[in-house]
C-alpha atoms as a PDB file:
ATOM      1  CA  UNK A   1       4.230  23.635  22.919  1.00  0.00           C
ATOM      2  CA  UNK A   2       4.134  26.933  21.689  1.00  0.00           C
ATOM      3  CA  UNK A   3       1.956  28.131  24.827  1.00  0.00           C
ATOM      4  CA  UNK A   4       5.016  27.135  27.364  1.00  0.00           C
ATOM      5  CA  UNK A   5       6.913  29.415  25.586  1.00  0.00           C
ATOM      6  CA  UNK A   6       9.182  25.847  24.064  1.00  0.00           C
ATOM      7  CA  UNK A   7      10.206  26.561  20.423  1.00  0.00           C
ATOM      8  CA  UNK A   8       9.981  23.880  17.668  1.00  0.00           C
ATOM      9  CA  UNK A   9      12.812  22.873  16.328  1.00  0.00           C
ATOM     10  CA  UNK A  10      13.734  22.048  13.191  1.00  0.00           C
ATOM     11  CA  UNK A  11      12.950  18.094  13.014  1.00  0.00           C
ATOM     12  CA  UNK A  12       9.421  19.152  14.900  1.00  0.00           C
ATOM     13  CA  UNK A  13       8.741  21.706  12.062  1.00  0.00           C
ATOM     14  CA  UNK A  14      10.055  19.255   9.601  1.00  0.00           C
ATOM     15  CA  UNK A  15       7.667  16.787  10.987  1.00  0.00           C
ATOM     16  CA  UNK A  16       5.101  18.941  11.164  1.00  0.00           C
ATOM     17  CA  UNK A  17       5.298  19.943   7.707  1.00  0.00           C
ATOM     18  CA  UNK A  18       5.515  16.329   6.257  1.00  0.00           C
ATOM     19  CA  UNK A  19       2.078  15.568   8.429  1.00  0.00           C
ATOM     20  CA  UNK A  20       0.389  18.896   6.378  1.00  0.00           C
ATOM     21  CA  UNK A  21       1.871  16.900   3.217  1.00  0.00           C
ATOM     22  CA  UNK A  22       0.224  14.011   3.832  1.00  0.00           C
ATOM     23  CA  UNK A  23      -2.988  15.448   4.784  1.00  0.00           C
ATOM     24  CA  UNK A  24      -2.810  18.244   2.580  1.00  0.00           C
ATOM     25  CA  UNK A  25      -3.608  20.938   5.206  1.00  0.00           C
ATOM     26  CA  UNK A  26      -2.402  23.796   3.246  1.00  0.00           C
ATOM     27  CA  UNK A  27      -3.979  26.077   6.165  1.00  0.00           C
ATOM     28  CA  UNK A  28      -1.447  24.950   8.814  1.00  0.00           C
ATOM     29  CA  UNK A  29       0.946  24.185   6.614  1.00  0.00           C
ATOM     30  CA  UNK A  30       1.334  27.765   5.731  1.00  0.00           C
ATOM     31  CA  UNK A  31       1.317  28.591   9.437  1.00  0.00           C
ATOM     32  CA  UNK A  32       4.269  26.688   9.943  1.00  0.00           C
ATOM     33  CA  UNK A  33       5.715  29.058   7.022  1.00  0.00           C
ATOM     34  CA  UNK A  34       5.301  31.634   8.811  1.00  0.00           C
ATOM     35  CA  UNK A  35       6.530  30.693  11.547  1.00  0.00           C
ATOM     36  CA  UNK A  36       9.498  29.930   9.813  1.00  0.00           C
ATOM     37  CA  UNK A  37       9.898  33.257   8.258  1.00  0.00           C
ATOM     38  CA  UNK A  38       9.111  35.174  11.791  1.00  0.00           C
ATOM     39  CA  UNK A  39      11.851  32.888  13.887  1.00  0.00           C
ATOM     40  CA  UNK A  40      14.098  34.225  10.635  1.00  0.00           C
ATOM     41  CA  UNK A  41      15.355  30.766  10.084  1.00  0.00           C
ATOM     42  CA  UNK A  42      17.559  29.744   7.219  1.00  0.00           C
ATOM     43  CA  UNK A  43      15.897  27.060   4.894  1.00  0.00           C
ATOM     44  CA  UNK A  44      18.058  24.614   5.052  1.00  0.00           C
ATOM     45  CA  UNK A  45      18.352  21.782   2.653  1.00  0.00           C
ATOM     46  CA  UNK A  46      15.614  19.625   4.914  1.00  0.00           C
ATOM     47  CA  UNK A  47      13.407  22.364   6.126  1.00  0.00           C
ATOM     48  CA  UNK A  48      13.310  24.158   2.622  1.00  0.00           C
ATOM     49  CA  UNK A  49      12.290  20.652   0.789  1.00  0.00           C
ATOM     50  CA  UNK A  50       9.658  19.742   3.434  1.00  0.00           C
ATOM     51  CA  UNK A  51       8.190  23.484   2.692  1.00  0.00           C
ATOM     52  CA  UNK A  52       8.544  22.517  -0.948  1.00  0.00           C
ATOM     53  CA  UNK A  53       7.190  19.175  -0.696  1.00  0.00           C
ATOM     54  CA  UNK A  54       4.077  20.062   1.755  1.00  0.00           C
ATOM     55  CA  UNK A  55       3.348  22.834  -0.996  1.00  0.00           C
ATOM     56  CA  UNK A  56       3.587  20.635  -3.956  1.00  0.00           C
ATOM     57  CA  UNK A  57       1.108  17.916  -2.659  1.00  0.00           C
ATOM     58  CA  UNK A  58      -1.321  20.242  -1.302  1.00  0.00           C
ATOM     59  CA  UNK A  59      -1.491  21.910  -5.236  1.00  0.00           C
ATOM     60  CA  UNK A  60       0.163  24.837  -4.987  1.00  0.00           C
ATOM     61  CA  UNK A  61       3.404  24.848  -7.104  1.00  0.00           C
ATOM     62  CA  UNK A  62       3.984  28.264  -7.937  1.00  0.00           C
ATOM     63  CA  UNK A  63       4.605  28.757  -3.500  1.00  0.00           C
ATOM     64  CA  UNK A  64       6.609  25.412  -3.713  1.00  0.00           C
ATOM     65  CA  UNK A  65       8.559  26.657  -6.989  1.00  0.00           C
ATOM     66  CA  UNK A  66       8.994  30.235  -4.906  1.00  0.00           C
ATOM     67  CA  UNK A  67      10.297  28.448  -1.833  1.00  0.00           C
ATOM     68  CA  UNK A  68      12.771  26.316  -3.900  1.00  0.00           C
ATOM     69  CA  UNK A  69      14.056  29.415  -6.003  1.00  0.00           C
ATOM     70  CA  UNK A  70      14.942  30.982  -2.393  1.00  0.00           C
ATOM     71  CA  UNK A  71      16.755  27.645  -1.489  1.00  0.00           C
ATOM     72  CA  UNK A  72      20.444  29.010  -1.233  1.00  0.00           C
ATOM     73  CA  UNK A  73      21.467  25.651  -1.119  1.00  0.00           C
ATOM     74  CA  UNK A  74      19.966  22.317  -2.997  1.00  0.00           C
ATOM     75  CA  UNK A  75      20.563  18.999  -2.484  1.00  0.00           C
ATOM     76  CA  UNK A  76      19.644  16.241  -5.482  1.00  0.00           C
ATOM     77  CA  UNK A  77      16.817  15.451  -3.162  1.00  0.00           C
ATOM     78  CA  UNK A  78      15.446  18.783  -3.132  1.00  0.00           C
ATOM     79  CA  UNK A  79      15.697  18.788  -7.037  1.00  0.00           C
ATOM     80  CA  UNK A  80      14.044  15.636  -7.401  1.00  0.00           C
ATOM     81  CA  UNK A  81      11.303  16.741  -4.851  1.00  0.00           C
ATOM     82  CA  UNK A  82      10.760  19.949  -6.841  1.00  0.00           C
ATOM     83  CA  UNK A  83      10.585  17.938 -10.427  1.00  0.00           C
ATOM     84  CA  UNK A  84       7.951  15.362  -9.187  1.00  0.00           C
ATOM     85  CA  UNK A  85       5.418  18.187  -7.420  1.00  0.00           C
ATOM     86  CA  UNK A  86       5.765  19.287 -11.390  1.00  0.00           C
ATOM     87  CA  UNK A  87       4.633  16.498 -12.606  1.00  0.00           C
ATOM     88  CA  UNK A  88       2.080  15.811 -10.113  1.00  0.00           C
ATOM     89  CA  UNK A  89       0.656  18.895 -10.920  1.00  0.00           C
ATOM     90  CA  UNK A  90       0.302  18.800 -14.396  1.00  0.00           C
ATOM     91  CA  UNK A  91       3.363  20.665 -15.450  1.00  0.00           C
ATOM     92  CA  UNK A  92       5.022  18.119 -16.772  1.00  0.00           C
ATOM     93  CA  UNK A  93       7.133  20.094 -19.327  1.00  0.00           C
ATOM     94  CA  UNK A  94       8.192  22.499 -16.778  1.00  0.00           C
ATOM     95  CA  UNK A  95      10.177  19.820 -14.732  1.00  0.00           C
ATOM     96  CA  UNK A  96      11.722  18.233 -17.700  1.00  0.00           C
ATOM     97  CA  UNK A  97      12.981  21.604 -18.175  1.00  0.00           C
ATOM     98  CA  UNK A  98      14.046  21.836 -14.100  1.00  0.00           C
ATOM     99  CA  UNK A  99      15.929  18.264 -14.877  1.00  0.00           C
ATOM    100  CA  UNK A 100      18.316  20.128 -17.868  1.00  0.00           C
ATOM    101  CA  UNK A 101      18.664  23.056 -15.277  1.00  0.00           C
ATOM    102  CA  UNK A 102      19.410  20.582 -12.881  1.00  0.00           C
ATOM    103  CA  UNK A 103      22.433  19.540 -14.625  1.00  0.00           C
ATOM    104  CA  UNK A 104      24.319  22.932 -15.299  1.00  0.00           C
ATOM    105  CA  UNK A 105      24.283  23.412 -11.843  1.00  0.00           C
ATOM    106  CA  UNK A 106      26.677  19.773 -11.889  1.00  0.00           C
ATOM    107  CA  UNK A 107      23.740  18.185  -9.877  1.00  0.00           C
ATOM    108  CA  UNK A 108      24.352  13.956 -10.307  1.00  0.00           C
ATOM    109  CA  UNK A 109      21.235  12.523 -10.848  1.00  0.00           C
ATOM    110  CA  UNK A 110      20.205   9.661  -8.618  1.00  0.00           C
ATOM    111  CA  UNK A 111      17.177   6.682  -9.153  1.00  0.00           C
ATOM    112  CA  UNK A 112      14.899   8.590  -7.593  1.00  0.00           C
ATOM    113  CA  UNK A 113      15.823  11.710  -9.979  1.00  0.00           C
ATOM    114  CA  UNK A 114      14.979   9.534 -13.196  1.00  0.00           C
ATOM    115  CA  UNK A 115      11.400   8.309 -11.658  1.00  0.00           C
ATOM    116  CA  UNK A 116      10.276  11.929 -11.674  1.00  0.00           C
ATOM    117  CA  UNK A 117      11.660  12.749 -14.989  1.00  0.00           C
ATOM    118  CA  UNK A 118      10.484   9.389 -16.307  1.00  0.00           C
ATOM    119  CA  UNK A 119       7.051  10.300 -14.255  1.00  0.00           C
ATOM    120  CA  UNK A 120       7.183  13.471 -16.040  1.00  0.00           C
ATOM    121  CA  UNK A 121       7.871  12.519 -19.605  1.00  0.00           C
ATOM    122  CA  UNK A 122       4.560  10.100 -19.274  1.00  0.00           C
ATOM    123  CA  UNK A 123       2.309  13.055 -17.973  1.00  0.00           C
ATOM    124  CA  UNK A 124       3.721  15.984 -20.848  1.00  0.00           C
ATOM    125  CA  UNK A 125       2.989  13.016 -23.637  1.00  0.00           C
ATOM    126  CA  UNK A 126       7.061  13.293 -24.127  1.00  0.00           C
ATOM    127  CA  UNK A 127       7.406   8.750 -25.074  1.00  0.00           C
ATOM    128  CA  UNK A 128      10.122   9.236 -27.326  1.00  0.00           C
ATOM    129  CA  UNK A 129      11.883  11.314 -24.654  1.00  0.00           C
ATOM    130  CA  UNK A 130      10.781   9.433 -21.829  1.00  0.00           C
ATOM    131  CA  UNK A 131      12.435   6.078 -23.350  1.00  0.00           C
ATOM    132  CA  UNK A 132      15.570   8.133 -24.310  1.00  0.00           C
ATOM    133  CA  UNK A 133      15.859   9.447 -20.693  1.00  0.00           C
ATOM    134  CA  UNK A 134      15.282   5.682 -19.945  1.00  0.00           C
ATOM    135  CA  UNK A 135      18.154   4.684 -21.448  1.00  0.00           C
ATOM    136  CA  UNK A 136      20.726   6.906 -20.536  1.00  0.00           C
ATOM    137  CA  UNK A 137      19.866   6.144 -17.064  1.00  0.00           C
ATOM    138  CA  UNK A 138      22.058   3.142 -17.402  1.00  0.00           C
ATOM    139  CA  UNK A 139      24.365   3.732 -20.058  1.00  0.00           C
ATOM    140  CA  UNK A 140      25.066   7.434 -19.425  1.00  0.00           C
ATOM    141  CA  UNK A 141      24.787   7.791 -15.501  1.00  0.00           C
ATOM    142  CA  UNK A 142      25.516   3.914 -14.256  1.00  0.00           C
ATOM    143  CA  UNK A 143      21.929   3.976 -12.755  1.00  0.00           C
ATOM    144  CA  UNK A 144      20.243   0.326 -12.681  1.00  0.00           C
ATOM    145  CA  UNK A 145      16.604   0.290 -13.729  1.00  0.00           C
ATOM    146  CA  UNK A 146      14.015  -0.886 -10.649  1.00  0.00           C
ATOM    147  CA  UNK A 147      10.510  -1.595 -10.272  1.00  0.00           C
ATOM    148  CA  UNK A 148       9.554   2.247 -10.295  1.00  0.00           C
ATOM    149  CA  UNK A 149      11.296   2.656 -13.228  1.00  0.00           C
ATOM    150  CA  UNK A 150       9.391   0.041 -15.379  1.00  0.00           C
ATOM    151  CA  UNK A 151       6.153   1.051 -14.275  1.00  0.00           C
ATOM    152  CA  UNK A 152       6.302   4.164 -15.149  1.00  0.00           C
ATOM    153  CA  UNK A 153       7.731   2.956 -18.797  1.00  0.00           C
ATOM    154  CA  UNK A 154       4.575   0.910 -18.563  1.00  0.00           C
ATOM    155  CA  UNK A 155       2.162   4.157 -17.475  1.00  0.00           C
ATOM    156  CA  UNK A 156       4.490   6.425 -20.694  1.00  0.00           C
ATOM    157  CA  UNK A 157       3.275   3.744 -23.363  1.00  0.00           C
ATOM    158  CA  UNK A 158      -0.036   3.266 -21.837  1.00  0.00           C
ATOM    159  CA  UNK A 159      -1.419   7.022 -21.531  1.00  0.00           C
ATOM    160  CA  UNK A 160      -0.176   6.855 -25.040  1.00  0.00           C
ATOM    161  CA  UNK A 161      -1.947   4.175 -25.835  1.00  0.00           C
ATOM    162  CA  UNK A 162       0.899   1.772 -27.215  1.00  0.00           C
ATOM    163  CA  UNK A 163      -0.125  -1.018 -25.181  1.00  0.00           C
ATOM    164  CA  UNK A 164       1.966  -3.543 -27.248  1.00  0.00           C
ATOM    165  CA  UNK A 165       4.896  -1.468 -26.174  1.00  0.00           C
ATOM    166  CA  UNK A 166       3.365  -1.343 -22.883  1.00  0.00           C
ATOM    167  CA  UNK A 167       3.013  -5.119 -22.177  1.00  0.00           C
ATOM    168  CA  UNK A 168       6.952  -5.511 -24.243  1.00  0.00           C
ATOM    169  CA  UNK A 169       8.416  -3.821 -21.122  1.00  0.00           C
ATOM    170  CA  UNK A 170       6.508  -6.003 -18.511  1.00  0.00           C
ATOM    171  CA  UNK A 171       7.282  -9.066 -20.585  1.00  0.00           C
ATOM    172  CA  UNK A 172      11.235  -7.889 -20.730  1.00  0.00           C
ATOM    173  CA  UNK A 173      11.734  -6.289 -16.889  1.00  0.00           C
ATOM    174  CA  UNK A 174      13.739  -8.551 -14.450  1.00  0.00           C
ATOM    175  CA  UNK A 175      11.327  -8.706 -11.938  1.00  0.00           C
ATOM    176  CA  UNK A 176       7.855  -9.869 -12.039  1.00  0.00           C
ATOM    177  CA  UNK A 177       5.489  -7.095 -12.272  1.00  0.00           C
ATOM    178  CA  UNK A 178       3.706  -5.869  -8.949  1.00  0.00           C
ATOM    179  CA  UNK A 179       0.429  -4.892  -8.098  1.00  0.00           C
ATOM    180  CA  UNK A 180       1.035  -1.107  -9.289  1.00  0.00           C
ATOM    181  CA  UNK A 181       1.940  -1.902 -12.428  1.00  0.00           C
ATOM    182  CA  UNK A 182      -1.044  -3.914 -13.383  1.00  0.00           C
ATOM    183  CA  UNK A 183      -2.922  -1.085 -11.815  1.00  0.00           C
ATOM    184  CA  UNK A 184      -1.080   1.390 -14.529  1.00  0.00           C
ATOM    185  CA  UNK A 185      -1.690  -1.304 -17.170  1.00  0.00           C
ATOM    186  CA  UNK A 186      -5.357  -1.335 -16.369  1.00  0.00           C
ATOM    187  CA  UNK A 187      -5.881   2.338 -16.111  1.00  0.00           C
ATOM    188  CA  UNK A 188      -5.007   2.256 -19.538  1.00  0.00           C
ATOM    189  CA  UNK A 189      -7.218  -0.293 -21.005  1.00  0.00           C
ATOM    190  CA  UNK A 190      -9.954   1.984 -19.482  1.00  0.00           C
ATOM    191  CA  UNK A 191      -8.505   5.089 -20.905  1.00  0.00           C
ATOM    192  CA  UNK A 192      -8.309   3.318 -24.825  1.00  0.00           C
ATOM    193  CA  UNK A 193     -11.374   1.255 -24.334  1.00  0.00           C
ATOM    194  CA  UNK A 194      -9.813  -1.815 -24.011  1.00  0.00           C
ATOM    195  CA  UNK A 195     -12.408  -3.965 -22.339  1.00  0.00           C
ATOM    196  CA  UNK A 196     -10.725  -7.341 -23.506  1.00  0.00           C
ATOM    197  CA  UNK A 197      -7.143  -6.933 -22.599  1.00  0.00           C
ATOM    198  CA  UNK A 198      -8.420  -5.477 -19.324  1.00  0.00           C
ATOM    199  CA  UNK A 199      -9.824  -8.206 -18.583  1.00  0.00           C
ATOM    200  CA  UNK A 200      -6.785 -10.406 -18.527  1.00  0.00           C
ATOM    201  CA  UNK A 201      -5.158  -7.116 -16.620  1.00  0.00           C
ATOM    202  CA  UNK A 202      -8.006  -7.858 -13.678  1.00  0.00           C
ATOM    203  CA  UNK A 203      -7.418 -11.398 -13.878  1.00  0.00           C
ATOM    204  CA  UNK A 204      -3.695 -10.646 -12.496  1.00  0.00           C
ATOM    205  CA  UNK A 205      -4.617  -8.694 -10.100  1.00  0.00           C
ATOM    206  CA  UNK A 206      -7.226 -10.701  -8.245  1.00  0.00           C
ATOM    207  CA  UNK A 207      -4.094 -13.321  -8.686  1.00  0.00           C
ATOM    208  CA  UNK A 208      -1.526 -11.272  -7.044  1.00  0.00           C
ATOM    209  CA  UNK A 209      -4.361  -9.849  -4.425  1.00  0.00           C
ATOM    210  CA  UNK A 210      -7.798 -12.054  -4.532  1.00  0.00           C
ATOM    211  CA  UNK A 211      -9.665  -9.308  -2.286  1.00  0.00           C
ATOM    212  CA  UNK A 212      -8.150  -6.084  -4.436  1.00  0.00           C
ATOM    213  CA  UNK A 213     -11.182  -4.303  -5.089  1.00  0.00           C
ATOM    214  CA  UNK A 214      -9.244  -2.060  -7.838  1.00  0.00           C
ATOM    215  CA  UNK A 215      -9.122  -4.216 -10.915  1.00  0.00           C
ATOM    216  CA  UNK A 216     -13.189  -5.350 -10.136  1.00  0.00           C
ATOM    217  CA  UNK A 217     -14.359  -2.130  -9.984  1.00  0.00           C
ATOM    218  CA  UNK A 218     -11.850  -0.546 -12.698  1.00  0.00           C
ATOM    219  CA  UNK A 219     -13.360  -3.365 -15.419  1.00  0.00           C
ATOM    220  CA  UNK A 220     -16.687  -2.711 -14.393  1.00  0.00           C
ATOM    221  CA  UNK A 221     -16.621   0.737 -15.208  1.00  0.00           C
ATOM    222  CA  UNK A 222     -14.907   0.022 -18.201  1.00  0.00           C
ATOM    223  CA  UNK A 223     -17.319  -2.156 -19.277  1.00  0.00           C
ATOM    224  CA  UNK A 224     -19.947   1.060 -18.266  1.00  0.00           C
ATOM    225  CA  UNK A 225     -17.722   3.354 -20.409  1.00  0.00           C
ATOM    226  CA  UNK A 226     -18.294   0.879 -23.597  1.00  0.00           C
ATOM    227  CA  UNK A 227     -22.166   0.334 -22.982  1.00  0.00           C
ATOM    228  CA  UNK A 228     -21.335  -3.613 -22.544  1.00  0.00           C
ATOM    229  CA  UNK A 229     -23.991  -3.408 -19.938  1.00  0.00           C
ATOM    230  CA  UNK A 230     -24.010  -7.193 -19.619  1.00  0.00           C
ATOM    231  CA  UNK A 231     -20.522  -7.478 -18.728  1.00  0.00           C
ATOM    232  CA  UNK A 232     -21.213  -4.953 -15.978  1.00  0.00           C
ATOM    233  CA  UNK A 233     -23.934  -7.094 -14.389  1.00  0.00           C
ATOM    234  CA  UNK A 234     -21.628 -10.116 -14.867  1.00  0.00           C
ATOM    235  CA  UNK A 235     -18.532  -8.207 -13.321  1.00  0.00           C
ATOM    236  CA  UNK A 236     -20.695  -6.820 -10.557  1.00  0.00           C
ATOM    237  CA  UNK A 237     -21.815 -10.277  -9.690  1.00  0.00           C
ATOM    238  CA  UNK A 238     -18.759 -11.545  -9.475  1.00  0.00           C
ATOM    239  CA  UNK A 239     -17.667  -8.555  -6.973  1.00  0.00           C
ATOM    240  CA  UNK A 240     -20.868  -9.408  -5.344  1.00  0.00           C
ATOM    241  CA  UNK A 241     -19.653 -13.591  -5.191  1.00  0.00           C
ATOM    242  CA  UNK A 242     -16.378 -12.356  -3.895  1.00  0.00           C
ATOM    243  CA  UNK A 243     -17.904 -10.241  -1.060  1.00  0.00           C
ATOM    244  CA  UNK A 244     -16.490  -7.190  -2.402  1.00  0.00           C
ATOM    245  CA  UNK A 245     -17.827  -3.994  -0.960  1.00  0.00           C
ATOM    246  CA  UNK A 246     -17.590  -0.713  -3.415  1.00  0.00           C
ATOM    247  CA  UNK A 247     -15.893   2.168  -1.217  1.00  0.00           C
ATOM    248  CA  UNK A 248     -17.049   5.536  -1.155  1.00  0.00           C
ATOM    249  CA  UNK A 249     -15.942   7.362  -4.373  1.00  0.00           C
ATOM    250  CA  UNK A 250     -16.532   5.442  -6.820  1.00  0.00           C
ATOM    251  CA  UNK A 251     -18.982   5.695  -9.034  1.00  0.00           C
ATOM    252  CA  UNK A 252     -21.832   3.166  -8.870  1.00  0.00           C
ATOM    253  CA  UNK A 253     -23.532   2.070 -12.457  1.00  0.00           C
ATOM    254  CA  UNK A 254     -26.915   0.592 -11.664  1.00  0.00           C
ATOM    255  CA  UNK A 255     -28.297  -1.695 -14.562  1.00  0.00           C
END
């Protein structure tokens, strides 16, 4: 494109820059930075969050946090965008802190803005905070609690290890709970060594999704983690029986 002397626009670069996201090609995403910066053109609200984004999932905040600082103007989206590559990237504090900036600046929150502070609470250790911000989302800012929500109410009591209050919200939520969230509720049984309950966990899943290889393979390296060594053979039979094929990356415990 470049070579016919055709310049990208901006919905090519932003494109382009969603593309280095996903594949976390910091290399070209950078490129397309510069690029940017040598056209001189403005980050706008879409092109600046893409650039904030694409930095943010490839690991490195402090560029994302530099392009969003230069942002002249912000929309909520570019807010939340900047909170969840926080959390994401272990700075989970630090976007709590961006949500409180967030609102001097009279930004409204939206759903999406509560999953990343929510998201955020859960990976600073922040419960009591996390179920205070979880409240106010409805009685403070109107916001209706969705799927999202809950599970990551369920992933804030579980890395915490109160399971009980853990399994309260998926008992109490309006919907049934999906796949992810018995995926959260199962990473924490691993986590606190909670072979039994993780084995009623798996037991949902292969309900929900009979050829899910996650909850298999997540109770059989539970059951590694624990030394039940029988109950690995028996849950590596059973992946076996169900024609379940490990993929590459997980780690295999031979018996």
């Amino acid at each position: 494109m470049r070579s016919l002397g055709i310049e990208a626009s901006n919905g090519t670069l932003v494109t382009v820059l969603a593309a280095c996201a996903k594949l976390q090609n910091i290399v070209l995403g950078r490129m397309v930075h510069g690029y940017i910066d040598v056209r001189g053109l403005e980050l706008n609200v879409t092109l600046g969050t893409s650039l904030v984004d694409m930095y943010s999932k490839c690991g490195v905040i402090e560029e994302a946090m530099s392009v969003f600082c230069m942002m002249r103007v912000k929309s909520v989206a570019s807010w939340n965008c900047m909170m969840c590559g926080l959390a994401m990237n272990g700075k989970g504090d630090s976007a709590i802190k961006l949500f409180k900036e967030m609102q001097t600046f009279n930004v409204k929150p939206n759903s999406t803005t509560f999953v990343g502070v929510l998201h955020s609470c859960s990976h600073a250790g922040q419960v009591n905070d996390g179920f205070t911000y979880f409240t106010e989302m409805h009685e403070v800012y109107g916001i209706s609690a969705n799927i999202k929500h809950y599970g990551c109410m369920v992933d804030l009591y579980g890395r915490a290890g109160r399971l009980k209050d853990a399994l309260e919200v998926m008992r109490t939520m309006p919907m049934n709970p999906d796949i992810v969230i018995w995926g959260t509720l199962l990473g924490a049984c691993r986590i606190h060594g909670l072979s039994k309950l993780g084995e009623l966990v798996v037991t949902q899943i292969i309900k929900l999704e009979p050829l899910n290889i996650t909850g298999s393979i997540g109770l059989s390296n539970m059951y590694a983690m624990a030394g039940e060594w029988d109950n690995v053979s028996e849950a590596r039979s059973m992946m076996i029986d169900m024609d379940i094929v490990r993929e590459p990356g997980f780690s295999s415990v031979t018996s």
